[in-house]
N, C-alpha and C. Protein backbone atom coordinates (compact mmCIF):
# COMPACT_ATOMS: atom_id res chain seq x y z
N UNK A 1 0.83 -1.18 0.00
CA UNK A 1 0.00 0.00 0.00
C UNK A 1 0.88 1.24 0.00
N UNK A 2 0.52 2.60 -0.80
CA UNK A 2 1.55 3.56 -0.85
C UNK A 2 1.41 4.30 0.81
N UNK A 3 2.21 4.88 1.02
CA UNK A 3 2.74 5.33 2.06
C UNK A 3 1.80 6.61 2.54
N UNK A 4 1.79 7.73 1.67
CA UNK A 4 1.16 8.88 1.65
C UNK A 4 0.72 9.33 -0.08
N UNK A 5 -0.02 10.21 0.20
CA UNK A 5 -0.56 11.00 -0.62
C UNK A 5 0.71 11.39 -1.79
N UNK A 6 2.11 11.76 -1.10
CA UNK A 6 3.12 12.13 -1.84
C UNK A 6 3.44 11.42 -2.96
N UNK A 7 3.53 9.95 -2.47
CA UNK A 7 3.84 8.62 -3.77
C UNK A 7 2.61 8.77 -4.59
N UNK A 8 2.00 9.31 -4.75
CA UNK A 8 0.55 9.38 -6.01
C UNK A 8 0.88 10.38 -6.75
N UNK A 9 1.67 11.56 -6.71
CA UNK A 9 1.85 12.53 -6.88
C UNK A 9 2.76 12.50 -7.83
N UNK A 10 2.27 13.43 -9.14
CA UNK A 10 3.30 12.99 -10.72
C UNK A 10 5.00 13.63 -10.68
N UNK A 11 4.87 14.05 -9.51
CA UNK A 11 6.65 14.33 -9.29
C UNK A 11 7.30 13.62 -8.70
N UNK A 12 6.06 12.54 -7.58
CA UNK A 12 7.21 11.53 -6.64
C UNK A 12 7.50 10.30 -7.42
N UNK A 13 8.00 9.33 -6.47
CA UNK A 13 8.51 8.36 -7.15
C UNK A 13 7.28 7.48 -7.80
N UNK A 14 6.63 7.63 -7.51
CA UNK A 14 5.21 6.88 -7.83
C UNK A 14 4.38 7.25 -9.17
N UNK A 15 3.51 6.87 -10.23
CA UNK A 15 3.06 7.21 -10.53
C UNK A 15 1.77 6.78 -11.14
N UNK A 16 0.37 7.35 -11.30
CA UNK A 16 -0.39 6.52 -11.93
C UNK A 16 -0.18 6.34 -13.44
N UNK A 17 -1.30 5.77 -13.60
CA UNK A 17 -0.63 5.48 -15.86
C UNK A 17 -0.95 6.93 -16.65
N UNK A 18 -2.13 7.52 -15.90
CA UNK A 18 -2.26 9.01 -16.67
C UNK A 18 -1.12 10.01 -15.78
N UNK A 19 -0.40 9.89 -15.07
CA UNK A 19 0.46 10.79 -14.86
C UNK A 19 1.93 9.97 -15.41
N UNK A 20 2.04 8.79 -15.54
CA UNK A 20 2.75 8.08 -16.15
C UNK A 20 3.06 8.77 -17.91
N UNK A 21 2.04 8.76 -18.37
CA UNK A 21 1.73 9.24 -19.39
C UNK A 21 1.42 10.76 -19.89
N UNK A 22 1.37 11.48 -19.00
CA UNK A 22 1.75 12.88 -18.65
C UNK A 22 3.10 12.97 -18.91
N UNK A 23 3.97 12.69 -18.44
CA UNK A 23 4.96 12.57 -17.76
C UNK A 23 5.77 12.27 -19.06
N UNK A 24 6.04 11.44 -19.87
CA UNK A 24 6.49 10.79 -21.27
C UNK A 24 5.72 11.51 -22.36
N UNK A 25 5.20 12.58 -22.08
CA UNK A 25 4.13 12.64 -23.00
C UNK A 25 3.17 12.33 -24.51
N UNK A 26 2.93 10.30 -23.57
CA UNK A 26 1.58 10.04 -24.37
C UNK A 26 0.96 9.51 -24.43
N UNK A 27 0.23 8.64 -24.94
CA UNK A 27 -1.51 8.67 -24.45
C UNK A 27 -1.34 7.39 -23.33
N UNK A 28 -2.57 6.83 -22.73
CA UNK A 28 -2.66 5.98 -21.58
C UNK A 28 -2.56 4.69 -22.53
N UNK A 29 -2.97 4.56 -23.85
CA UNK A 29 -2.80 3.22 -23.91
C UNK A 29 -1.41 2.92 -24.37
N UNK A 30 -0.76 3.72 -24.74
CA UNK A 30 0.95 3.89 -24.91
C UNK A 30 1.49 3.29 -23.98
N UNK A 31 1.49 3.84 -22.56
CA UNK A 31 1.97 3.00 -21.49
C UNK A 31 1.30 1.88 -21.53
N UNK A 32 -0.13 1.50 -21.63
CA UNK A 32 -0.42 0.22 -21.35
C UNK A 32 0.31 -0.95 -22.92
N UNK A 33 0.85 -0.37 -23.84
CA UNK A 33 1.06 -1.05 -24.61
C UNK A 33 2.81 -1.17 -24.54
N UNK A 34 3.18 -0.29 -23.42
CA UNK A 34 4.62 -0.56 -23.20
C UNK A 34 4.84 -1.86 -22.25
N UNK A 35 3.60 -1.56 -21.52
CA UNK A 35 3.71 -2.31 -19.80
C UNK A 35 3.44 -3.94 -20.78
N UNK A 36 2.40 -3.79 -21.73
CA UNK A 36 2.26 -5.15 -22.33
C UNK A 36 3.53 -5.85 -22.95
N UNK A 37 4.18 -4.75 -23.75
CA UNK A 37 5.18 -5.16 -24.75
C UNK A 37 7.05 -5.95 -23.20
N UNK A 38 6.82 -5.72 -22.15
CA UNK A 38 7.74 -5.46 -21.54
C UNK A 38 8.55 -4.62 -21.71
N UNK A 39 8.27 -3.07 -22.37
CA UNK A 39 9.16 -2.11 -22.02
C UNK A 39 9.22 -1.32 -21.02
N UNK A 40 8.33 -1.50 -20.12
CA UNK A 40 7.98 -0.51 -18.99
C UNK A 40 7.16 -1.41 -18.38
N UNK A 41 8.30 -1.87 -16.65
CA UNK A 41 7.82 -2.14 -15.57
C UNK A 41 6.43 -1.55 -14.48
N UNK A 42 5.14 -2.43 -14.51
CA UNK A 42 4.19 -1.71 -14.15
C UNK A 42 4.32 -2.54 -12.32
N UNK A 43 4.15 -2.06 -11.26
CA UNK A 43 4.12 -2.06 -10.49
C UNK A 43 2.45 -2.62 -9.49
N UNK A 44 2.13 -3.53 -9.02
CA UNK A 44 0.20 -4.26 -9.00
C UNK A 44 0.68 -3.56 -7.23
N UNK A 45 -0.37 -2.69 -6.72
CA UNK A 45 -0.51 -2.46 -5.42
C UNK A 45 -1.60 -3.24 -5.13
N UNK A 46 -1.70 -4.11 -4.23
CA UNK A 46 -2.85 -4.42 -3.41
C UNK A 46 -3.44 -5.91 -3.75
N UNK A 47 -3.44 -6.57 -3.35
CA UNK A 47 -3.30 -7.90 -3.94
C UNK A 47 -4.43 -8.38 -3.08
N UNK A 48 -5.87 -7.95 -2.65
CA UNK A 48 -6.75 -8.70 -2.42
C UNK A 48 -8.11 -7.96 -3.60
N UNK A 49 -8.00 -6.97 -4.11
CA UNK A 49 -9.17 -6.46 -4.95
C UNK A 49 -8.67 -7.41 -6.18
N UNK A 50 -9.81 -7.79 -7.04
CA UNK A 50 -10.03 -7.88 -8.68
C UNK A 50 -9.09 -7.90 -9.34
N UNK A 51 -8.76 -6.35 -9.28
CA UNK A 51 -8.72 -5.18 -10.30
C UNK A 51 -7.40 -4.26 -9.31
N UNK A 52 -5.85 -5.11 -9.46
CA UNK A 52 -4.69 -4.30 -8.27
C UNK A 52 -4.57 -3.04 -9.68
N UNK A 53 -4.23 -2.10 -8.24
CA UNK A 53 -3.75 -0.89 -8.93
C UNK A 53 -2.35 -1.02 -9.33
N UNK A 54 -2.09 -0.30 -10.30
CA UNK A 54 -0.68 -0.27 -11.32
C UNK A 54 -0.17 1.30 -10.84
N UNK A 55 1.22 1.03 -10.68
CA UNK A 55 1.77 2.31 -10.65
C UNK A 55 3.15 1.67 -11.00
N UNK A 56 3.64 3.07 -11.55
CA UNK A 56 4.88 3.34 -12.38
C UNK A 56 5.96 4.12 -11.63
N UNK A 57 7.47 3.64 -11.37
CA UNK A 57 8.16 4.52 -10.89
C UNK A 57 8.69 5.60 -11.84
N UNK A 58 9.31 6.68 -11.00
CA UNK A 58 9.89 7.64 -11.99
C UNK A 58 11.35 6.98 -12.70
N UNK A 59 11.88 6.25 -12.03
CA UNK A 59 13.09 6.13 -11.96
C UNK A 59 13.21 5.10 -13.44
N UNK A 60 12.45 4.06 -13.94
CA UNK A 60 11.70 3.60 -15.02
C UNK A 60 11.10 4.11 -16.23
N UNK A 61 10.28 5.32 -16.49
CA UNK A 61 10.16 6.40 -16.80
C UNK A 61 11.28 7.24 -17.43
N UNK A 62 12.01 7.51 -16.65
CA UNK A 62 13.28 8.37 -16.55
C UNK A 62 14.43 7.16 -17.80
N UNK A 63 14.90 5.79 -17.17
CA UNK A 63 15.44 4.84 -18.03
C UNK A 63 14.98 4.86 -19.53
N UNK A 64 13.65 4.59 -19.51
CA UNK A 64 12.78 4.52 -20.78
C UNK A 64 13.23 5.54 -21.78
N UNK A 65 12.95 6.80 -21.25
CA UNK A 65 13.40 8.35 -22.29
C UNK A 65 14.62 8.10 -22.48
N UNK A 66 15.68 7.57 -21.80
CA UNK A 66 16.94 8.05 -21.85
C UNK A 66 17.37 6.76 -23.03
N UNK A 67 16.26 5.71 -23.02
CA UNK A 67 16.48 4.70 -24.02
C UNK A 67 15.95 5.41 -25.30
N UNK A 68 15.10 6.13 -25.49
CA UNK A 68 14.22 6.59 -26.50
C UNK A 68 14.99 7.57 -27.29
N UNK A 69 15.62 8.68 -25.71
CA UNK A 69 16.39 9.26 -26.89
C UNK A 69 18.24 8.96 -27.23
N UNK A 70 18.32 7.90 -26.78
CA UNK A 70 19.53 6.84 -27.67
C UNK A 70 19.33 5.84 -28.71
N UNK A 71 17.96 5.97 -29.41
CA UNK A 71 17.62 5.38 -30.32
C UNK A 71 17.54 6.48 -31.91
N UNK A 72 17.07 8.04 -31.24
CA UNK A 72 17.11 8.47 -32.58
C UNK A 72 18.50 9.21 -32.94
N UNK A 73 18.09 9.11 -34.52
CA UNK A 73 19.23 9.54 -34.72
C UNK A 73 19.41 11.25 -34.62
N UNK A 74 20.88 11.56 -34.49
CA UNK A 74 20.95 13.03 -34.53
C UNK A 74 20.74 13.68 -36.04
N UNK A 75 20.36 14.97 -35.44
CA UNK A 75 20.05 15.70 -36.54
C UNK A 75 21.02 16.47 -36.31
N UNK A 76 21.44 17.28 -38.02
CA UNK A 76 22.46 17.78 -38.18
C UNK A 76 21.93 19.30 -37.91
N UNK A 77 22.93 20.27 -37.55
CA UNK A 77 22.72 21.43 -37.52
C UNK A 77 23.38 22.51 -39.03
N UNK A 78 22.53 23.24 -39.07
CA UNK A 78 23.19 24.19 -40.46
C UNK A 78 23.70 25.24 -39.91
């Protein structure tokens, strides 16, 4: 279970999939099609409901971009 209010919050380490997706900026099924593909570790809180909540660290997030932008190529300057 998260700790406080702070871990929900799209600056802490925590995040939901629309601040997840805030955050990378793009859409919710993007992350859910990362979390599917295994590019992005989704996190299950709560393990007696249905339906566990998913949250995303920043620190994952943060890896991801830094993979994304070592994939394109540079552009030249004039």
């Amino acid at each position: 279970m998260l700790k406080n209010d702070k871990d929900t919050d799209s600056t802490g380490p925590w995040m939901t999939k629309r601040a997840a997706g805030a955050y990378l900026h793009v859409s919710m099924s993007t992350i859910y099609n990362l979390e599917k593909q295994g590019l992005l570790k989704a996190y299950r809180i709560g393990s007696g409901s249905k339906r566990p909540i998913l949250r995303f660290k920043q620190e994952d997030l943060d890896n991801l971009l830094m993979k994304r932008e070592r994939g394109r190529p540079r552009q030249e300057t004039i």
